[in-house]
PDB file of N, CA and C in Angstrom:
ATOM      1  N   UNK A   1     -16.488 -24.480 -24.378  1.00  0.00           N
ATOM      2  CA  UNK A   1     -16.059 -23.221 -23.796  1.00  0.00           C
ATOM      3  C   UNK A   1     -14.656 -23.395 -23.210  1.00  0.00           C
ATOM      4  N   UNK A   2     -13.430 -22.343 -23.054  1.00  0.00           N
ATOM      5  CA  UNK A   2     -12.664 -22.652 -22.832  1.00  0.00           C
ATOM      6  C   UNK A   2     -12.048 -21.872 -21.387  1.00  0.00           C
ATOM      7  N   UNK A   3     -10.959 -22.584 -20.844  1.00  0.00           N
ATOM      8  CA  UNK A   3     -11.152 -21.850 -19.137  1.00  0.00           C
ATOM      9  C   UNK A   3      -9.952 -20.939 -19.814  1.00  0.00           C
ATOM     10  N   UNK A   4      -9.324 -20.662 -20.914  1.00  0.00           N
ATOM     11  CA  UNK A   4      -8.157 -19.599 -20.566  1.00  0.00           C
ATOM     12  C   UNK A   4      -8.994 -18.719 -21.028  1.00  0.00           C
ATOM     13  N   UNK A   5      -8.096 -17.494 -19.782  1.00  0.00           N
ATOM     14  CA  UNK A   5      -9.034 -15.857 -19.671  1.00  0.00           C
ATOM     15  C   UNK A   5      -7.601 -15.188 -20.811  1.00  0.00           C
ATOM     16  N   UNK A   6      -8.273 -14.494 -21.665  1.00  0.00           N
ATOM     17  CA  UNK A   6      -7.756 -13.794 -22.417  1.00  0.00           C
ATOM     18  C   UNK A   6      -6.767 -12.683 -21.618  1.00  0.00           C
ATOM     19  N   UNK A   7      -6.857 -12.595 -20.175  1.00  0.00           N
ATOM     20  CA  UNK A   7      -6.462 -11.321 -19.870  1.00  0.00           C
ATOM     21  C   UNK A   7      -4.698 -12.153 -19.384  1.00  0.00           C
ATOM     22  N   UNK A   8      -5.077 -13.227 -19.136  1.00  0.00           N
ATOM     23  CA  UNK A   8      -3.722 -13.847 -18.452  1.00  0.00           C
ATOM     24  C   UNK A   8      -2.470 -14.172 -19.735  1.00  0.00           C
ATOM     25  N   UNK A   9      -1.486 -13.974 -19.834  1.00  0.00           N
ATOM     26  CA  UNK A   9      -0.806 -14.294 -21.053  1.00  0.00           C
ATOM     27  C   UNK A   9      -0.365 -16.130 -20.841  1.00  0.00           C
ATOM     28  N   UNK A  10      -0.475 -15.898 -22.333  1.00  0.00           N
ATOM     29  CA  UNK A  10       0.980 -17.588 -22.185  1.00  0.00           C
ATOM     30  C   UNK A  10       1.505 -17.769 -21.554  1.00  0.00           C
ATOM     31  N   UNK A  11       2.111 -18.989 -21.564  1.00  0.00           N
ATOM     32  CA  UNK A  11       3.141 -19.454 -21.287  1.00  0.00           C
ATOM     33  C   UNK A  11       4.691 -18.750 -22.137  1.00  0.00           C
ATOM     34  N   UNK A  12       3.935 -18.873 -23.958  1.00  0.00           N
ATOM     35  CA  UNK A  12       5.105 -18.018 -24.715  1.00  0.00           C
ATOM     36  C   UNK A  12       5.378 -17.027 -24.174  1.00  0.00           C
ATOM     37  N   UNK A  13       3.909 -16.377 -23.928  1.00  0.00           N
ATOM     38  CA  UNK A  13       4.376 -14.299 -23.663  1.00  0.00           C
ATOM     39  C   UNK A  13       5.394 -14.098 -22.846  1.00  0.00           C
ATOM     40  N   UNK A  14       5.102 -14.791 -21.828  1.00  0.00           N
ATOM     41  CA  UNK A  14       5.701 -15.121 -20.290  1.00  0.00           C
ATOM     42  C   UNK A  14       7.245 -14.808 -20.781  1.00  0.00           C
ATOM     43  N   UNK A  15       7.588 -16.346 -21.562  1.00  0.00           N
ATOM     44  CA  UNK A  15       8.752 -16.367 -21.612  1.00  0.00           C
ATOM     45  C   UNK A  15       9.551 -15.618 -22.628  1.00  0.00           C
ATOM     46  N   UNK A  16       8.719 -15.477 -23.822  1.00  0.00           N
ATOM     47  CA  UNK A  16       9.175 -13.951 -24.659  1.00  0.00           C
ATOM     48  C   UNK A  16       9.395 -12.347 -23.667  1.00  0.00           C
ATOM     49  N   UNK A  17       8.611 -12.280 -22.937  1.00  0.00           N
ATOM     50  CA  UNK A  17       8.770 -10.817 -22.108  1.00  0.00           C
ATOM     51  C   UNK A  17      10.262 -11.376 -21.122  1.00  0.00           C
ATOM     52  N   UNK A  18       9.926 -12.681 -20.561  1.00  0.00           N
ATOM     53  CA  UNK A  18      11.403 -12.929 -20.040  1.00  0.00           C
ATOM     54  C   UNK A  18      13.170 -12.667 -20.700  1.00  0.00           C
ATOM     55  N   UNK A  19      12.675 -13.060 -21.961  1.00  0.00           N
ATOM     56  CA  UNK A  19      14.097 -12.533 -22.982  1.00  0.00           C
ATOM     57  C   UNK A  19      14.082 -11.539 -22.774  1.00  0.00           C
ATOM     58  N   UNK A  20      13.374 -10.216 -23.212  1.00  0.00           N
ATOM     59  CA  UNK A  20      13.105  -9.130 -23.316  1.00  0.00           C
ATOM     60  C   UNK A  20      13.694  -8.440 -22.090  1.00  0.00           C
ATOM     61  N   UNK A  21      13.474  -9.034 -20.927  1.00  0.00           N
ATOM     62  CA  UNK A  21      13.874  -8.266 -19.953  1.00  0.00           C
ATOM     63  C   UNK A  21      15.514  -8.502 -19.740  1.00  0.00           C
ATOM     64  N   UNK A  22      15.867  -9.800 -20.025  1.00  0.00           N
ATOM     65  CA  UNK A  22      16.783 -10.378 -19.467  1.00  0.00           C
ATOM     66  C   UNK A  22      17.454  -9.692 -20.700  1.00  0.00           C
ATOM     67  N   UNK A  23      17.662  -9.351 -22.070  1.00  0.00           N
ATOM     68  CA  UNK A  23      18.400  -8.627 -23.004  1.00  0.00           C
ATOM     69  C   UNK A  23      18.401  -7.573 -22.456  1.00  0.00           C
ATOM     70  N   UNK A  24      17.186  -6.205 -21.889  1.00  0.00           N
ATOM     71  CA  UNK A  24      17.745  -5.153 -21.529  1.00  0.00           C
ATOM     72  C   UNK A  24      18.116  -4.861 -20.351  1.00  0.00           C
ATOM     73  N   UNK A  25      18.529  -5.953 -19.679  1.00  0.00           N
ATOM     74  CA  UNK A  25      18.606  -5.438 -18.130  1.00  0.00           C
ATOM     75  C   UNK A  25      19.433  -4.660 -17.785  1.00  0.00           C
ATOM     76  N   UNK A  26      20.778  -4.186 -18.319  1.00  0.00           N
ATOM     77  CA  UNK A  26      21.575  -3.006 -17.966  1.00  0.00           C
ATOM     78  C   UNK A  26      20.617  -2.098 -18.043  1.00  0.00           C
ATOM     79  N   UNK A  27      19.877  -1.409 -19.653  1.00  0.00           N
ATOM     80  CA  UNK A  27      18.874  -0.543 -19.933  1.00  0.00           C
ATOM     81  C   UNK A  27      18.186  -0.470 -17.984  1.00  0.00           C
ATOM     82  N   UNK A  28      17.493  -1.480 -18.048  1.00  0.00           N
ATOM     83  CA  UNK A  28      16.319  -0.998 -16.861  1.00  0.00           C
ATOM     84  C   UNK A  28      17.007  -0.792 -15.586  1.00  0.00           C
ATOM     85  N   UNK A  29      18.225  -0.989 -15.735  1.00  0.00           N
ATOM     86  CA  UNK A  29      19.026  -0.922 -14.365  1.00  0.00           C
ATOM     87  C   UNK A  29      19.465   0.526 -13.910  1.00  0.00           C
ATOM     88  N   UNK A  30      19.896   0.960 -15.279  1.00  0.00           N
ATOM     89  CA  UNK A  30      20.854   2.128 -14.831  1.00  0.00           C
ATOM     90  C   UNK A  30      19.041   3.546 -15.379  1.00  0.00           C
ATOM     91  N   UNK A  31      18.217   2.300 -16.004  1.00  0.00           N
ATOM     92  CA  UNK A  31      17.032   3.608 -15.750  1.00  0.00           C
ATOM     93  C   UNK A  31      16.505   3.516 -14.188  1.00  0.00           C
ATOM     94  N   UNK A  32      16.372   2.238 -13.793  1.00  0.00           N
ATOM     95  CA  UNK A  32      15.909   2.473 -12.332  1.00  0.00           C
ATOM     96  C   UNK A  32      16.916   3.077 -11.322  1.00  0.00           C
ATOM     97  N   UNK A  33      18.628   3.389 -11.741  1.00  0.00           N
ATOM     98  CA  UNK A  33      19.398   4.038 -10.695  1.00  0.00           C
ATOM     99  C   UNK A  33      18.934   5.751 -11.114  1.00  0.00           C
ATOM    100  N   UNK A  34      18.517   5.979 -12.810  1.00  0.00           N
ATOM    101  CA  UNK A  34      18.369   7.304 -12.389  1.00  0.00           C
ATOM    102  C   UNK A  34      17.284   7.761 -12.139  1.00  0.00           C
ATOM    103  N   UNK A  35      16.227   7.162 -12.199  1.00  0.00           N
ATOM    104  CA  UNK A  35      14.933   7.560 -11.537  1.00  0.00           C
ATOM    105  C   UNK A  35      14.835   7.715  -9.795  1.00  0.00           C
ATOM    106  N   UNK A  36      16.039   6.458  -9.052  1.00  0.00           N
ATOM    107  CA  UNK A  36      16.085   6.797  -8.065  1.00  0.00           C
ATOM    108  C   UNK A  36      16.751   8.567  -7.294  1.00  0.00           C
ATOM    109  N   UNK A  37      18.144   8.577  -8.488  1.00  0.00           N
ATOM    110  CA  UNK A  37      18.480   9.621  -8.175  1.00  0.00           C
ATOM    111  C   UNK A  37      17.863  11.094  -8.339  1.00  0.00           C
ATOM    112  N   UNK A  38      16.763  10.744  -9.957  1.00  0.00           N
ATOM    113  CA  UNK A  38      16.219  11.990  -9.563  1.00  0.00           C
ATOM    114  C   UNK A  38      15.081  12.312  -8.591  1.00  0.00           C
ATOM    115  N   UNK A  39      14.697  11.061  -8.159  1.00  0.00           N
ATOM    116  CA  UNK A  39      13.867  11.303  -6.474  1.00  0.00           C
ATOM    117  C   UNK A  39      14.220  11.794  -5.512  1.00  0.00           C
ATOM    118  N   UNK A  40      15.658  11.531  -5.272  1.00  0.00           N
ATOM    119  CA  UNK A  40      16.237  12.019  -4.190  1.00  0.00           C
ATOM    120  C   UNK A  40      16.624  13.691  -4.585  1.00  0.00           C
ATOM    121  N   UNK A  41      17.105  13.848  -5.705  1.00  0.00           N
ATOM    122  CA  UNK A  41      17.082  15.423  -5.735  1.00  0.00           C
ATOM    123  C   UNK A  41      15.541  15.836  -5.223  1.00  0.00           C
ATOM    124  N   UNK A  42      14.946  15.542  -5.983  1.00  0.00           N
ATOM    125  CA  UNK A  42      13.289  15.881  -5.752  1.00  0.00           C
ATOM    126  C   UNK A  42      12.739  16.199  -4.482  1.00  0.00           C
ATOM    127  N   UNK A  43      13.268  15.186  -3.644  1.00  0.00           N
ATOM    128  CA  UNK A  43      13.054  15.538  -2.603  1.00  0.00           C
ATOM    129  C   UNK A  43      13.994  16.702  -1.681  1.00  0.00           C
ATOM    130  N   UNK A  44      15.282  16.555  -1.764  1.00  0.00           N
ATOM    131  CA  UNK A  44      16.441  17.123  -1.413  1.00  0.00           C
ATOM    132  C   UNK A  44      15.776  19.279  -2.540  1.00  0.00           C
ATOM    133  N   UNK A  45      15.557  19.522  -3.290  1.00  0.00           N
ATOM    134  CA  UNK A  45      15.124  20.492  -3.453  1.00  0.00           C
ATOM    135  C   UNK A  45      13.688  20.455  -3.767  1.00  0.00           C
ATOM    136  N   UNK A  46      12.820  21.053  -2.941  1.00  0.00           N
ATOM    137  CA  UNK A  46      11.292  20.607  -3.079  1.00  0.00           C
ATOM    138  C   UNK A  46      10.808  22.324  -3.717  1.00  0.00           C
ATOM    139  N   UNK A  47      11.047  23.472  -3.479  1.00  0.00           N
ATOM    140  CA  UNK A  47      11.177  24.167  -4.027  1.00  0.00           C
ATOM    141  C   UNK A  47      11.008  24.438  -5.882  1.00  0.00           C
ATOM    142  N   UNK A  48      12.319  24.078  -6.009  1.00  0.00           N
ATOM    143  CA  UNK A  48      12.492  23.385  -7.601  1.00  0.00           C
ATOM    144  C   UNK A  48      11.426  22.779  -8.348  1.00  0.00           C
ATOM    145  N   UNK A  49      11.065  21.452  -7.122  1.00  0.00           N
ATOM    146  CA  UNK A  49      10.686  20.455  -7.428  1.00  0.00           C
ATOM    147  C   UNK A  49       8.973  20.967  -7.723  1.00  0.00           C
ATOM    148  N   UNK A  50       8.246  21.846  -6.931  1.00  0.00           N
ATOM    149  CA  UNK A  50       6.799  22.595  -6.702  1.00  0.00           C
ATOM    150  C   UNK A  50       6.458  23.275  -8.028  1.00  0.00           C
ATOM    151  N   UNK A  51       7.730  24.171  -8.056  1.00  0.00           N
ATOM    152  CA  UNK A  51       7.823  24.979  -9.363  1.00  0.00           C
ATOM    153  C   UNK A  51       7.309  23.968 -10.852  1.00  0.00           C
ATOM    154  N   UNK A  52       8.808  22.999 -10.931  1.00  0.00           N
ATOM    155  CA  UNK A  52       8.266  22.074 -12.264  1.00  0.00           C
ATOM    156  C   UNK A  52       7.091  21.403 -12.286  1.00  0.00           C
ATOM    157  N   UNK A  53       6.074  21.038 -11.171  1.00  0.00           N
ATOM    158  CA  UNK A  53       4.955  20.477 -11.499  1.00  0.00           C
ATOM    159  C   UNK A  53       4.151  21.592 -11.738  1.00  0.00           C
ATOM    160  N   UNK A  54       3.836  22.622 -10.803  1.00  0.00           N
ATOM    161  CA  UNK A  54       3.081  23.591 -10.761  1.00  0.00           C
ATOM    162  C   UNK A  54       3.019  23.775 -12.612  1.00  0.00           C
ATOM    163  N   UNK A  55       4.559  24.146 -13.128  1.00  0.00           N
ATOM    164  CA  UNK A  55       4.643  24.851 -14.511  1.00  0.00           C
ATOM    165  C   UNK A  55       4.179  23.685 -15.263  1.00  0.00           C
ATOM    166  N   UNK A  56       4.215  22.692 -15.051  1.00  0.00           N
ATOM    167  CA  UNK A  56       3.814  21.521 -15.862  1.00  0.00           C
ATOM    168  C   UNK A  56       2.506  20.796 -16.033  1.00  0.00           C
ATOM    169  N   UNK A  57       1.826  21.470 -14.905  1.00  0.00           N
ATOM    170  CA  UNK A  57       0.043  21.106 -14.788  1.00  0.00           C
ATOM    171  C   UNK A  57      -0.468  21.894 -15.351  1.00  0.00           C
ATOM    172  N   UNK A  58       0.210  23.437 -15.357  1.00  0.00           N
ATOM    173  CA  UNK A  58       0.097  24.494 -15.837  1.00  0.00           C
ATOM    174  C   UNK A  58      -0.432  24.736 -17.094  1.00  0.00           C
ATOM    175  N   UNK A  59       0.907  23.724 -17.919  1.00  0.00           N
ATOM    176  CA  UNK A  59       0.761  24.019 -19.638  1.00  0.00           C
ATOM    177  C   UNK A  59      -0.097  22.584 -19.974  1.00  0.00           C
ATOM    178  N   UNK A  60      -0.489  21.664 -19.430  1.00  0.00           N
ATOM    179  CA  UNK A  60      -1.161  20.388 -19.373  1.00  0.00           C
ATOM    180  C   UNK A  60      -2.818  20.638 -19.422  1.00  0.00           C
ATOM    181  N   UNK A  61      -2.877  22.158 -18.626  1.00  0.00           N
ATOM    182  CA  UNK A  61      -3.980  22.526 -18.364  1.00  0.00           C
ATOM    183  C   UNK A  61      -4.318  23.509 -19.299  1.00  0.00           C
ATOM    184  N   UNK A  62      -3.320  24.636 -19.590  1.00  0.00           N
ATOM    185  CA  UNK A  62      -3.430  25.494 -20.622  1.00  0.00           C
ATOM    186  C   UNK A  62      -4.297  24.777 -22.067  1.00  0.00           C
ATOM    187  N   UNK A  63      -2.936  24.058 -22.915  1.00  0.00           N
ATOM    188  CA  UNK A  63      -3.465  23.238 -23.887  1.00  0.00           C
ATOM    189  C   UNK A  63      -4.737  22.482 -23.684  1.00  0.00           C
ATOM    190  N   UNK A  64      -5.314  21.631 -22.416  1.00  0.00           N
ATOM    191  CA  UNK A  64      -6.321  21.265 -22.662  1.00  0.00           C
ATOM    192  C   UNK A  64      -7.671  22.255 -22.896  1.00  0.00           C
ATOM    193  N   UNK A  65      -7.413  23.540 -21.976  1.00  0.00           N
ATOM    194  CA  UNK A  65      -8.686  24.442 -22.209  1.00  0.00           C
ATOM    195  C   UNK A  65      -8.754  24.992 -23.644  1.00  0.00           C
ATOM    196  N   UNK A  66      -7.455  25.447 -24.207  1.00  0.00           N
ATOM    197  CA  UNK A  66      -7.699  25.825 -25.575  1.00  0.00           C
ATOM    198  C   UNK A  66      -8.491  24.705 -26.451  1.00  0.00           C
ATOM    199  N   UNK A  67      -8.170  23.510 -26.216  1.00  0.00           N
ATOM    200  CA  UNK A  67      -8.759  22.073 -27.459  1.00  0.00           C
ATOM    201  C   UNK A  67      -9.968  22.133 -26.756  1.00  0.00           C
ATOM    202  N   UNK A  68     -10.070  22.293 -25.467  1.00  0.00           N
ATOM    203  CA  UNK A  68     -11.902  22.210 -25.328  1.00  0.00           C
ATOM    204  C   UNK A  68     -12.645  23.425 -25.999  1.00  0.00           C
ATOM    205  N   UNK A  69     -12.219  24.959 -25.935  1.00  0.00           N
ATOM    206  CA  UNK A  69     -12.751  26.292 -26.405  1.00  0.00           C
ATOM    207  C   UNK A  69     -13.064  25.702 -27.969  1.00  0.00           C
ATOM    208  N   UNK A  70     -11.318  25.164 -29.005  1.00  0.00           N
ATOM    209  CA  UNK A  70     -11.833  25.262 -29.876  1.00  0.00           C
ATOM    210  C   UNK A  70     -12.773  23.869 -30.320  1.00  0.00           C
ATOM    211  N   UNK A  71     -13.090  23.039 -29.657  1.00  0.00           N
ATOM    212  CA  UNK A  71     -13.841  21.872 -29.785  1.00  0.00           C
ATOM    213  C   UNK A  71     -15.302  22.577 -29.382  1.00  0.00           C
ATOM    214  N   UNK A  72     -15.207  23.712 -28.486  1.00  0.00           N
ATOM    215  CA  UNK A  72     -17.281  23.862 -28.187  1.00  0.00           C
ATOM    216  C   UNK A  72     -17.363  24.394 -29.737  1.00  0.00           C
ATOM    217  N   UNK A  73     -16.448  24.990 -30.468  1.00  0.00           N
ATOM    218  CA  UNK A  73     -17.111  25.782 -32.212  1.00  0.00           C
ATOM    219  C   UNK A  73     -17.687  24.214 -33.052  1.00  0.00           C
ATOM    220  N   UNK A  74     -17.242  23.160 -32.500  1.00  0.00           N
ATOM    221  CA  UNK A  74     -17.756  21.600 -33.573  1.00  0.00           C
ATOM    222  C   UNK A  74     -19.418  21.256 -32.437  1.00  0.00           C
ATOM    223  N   UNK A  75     -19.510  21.682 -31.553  1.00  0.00           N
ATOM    224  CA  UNK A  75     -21.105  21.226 -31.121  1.00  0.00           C
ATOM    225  C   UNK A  75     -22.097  22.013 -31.976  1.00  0.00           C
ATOM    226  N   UNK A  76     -23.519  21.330 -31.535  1.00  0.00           N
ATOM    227  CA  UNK A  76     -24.404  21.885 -32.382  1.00  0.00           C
ATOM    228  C   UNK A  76     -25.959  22.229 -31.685  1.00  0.00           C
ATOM    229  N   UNK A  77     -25.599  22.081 -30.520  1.00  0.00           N
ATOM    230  CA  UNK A  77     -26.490  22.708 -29.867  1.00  0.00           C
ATOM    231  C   UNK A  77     -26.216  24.348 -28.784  1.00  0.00           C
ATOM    232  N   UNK A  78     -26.484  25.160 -28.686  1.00  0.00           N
ATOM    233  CA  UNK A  78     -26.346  26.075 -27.969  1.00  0.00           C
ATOM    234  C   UNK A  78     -25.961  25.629 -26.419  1.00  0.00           C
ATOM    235  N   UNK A  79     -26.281  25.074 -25.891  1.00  0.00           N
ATOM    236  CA  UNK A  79     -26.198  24.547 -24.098  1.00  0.00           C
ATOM    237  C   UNK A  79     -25.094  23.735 -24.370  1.00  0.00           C
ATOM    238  N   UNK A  80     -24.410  22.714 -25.180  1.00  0.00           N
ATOM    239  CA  UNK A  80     -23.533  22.493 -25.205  1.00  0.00           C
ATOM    240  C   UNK A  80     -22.129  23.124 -25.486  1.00  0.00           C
ATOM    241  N   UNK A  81     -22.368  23.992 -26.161  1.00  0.00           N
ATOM    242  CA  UNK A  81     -21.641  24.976 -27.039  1.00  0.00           C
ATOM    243  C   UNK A  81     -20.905  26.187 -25.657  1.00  0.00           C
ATOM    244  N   UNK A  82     -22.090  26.196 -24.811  1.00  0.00           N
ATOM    245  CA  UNK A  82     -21.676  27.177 -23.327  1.00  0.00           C
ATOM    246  C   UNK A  82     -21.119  26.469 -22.704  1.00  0.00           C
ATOM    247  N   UNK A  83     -21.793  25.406 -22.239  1.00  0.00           N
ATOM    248  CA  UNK A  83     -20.909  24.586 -21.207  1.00  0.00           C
ATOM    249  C   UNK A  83     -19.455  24.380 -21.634  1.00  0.00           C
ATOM    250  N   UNK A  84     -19.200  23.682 -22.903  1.00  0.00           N
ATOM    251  CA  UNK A  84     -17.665  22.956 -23.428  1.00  0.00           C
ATOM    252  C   UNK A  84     -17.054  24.727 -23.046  1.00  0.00           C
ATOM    253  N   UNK A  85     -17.394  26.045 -23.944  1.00  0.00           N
ATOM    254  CA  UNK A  85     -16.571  27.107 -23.814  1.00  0.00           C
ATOM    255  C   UNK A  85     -16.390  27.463 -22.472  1.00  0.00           C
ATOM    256  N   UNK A  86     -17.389  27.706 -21.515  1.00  0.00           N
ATOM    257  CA  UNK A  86     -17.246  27.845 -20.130  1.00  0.00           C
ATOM    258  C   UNK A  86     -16.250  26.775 -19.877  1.00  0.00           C
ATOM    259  N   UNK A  87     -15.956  25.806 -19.826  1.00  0.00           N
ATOM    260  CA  UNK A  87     -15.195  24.573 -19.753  1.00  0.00           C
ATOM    261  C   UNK A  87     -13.614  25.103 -19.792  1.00  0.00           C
ATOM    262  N   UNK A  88     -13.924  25.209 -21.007  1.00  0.00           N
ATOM    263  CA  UNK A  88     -12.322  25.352 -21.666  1.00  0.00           C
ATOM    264  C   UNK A  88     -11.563  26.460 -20.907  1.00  0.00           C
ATOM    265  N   UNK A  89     -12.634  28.018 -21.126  1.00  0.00           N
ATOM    266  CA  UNK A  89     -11.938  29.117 -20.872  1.00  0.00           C
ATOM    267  C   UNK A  89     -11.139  28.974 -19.198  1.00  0.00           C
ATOM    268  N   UNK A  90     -12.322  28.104 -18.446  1.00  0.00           N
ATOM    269  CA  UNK A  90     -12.007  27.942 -16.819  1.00  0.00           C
ATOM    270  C   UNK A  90     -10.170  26.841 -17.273  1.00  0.00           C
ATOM    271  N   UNK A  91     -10.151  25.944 -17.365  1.00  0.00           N
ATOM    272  CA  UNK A  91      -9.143  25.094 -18.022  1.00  0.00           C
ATOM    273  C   UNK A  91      -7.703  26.019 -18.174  1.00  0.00           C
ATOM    274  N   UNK A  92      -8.478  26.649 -19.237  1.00  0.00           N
ATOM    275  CA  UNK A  92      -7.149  27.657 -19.803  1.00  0.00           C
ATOM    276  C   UNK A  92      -6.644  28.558 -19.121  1.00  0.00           C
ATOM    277  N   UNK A  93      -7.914  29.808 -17.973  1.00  0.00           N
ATOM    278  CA  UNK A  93      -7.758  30.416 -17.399  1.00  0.00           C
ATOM    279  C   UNK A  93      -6.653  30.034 -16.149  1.00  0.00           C
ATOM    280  N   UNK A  94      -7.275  28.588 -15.581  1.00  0.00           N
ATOM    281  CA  UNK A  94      -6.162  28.071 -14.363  1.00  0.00           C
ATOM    282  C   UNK A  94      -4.864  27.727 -14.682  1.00  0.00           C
ATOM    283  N   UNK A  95      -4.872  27.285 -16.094  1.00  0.00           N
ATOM    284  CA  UNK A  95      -3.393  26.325 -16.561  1.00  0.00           C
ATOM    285  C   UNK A  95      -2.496  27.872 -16.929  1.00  0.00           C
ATOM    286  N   UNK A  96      -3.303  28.636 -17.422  1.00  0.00           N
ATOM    287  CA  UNK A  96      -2.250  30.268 -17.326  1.00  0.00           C
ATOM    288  C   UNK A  96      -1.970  30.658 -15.640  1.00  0.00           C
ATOM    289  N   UNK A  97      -2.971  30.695 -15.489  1.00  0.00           N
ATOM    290  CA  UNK A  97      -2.497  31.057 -14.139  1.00  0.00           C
ATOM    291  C   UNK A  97      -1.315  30.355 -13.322  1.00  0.00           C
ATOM    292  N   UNK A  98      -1.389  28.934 -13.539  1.00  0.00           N
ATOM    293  CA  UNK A  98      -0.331  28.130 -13.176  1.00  0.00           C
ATOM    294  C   UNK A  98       1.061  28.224 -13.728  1.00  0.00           C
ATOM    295  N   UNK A  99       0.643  28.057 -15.084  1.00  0.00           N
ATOM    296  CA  UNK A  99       2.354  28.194 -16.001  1.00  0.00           C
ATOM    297  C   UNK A  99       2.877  29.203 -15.928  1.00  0.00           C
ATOM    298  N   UNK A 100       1.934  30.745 -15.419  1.00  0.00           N
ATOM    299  CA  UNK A 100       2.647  31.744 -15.798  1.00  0.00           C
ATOM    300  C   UNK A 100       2.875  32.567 -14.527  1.00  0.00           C
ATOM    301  N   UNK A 101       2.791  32.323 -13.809  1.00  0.00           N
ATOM    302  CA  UNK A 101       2.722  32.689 -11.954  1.00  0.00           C
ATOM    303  C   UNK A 101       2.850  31.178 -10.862  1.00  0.00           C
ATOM    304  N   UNK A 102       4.097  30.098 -11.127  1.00  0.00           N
ATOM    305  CA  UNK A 102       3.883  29.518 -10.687  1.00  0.00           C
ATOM    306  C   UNK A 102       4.893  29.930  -9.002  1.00  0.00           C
ATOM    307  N   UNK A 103       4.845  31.031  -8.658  1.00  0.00           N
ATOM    308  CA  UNK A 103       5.344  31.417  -7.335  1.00  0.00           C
ATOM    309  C   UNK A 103       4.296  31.540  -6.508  1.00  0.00           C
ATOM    310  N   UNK A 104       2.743  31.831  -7.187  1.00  0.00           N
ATOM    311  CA  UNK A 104       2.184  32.297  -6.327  1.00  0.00           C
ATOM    312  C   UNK A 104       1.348  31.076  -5.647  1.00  0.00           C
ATOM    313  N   UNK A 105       1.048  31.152  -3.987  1.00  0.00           N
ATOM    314  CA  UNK A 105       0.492  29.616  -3.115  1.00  0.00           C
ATOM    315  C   UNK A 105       1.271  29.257  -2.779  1.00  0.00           C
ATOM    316  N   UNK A 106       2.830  29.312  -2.861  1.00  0.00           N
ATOM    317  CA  UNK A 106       4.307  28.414  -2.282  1.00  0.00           C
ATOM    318  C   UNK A 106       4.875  29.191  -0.836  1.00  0.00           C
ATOM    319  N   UNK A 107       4.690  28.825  -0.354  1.00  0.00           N
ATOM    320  CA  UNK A 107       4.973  29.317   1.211  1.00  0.00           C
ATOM    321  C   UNK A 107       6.398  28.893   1.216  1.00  0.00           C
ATOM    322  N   UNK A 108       7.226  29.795   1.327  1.00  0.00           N
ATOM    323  CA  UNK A 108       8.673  29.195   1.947  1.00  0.00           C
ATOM    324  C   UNK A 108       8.920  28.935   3.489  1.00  0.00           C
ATOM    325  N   UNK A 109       8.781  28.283   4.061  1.00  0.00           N
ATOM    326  CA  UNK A 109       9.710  28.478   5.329  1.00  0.00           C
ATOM    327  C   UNK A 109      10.932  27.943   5.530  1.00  0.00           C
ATOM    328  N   UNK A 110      11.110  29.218   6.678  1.00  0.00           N
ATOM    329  CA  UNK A 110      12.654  29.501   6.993  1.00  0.00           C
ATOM    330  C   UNK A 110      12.935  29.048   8.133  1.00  0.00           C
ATOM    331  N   UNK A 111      13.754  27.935   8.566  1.00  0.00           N
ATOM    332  CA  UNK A 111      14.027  27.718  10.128  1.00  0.00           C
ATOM    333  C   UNK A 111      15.105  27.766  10.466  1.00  0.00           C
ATOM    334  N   UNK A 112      15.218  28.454  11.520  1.00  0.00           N
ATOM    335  CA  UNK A 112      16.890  28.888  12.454  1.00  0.00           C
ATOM    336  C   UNK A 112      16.114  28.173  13.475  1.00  0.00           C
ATOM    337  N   UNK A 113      17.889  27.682  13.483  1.00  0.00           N
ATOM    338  CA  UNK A 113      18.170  26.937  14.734  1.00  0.00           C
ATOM    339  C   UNK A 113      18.772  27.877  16.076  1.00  0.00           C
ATOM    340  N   UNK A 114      18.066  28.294  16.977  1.00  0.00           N
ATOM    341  CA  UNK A 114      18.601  29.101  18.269  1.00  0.00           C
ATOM    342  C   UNK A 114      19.622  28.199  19.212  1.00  0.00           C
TER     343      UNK A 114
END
């Protein structure tokens, strides 16, 4: 029986992923400066920022209820066939609601300074 765990890599991998990194390191550099920067917008407009997830869970959610609706027509029992469509339509119903009204639930506040 042998003590190496399949989950741990080589010694090669190790040092193959080491090239790998060490060839793209500009690549991961100037991706980790713009991931930082688009955090800081993110945060700096949160507004914006509510909107694009809201619209983006939205259509994440849309598409999944439609593939569940048309996936309950492949079951073959009746009780399954309700549940998956009940499923889907709820899915689809929220992810519209989201993508296509994503103003509504966003509270703005406004603060003056006296």
């Amino acid at each position: 029986m042998s003590n190496e765990n399949s989950s741990n890599p080589s010694m090669a991998e190790v040092a193959r992923m080491n090239a790998v990194f060490a060839e793209h390191r500009t690549l991961f550099t100037l991706l980790g400066i713009l991931l930082i920067v688009l955090g800081v917008l993110a945060i700096m407009f949160p507004l914006v920022t509510t909107i694009a997830a809201k619209k983006f869970l939205g259509w994440l959610f849309l598409i999944g209820g439609i593939a569940q609706v048309v996936h309950a027509f492949s079951t073959r029992s009746w009780s399954e066939f309700l549940l998956d469509l009940l499923v889907g339509l709820l899915y689809a119903l929220v992810g519209a609601w989201l993508a296509f009204f994503p103003l509504t639930g966003i509270r703005k506040i406004y603060c003056r300074a006296n």
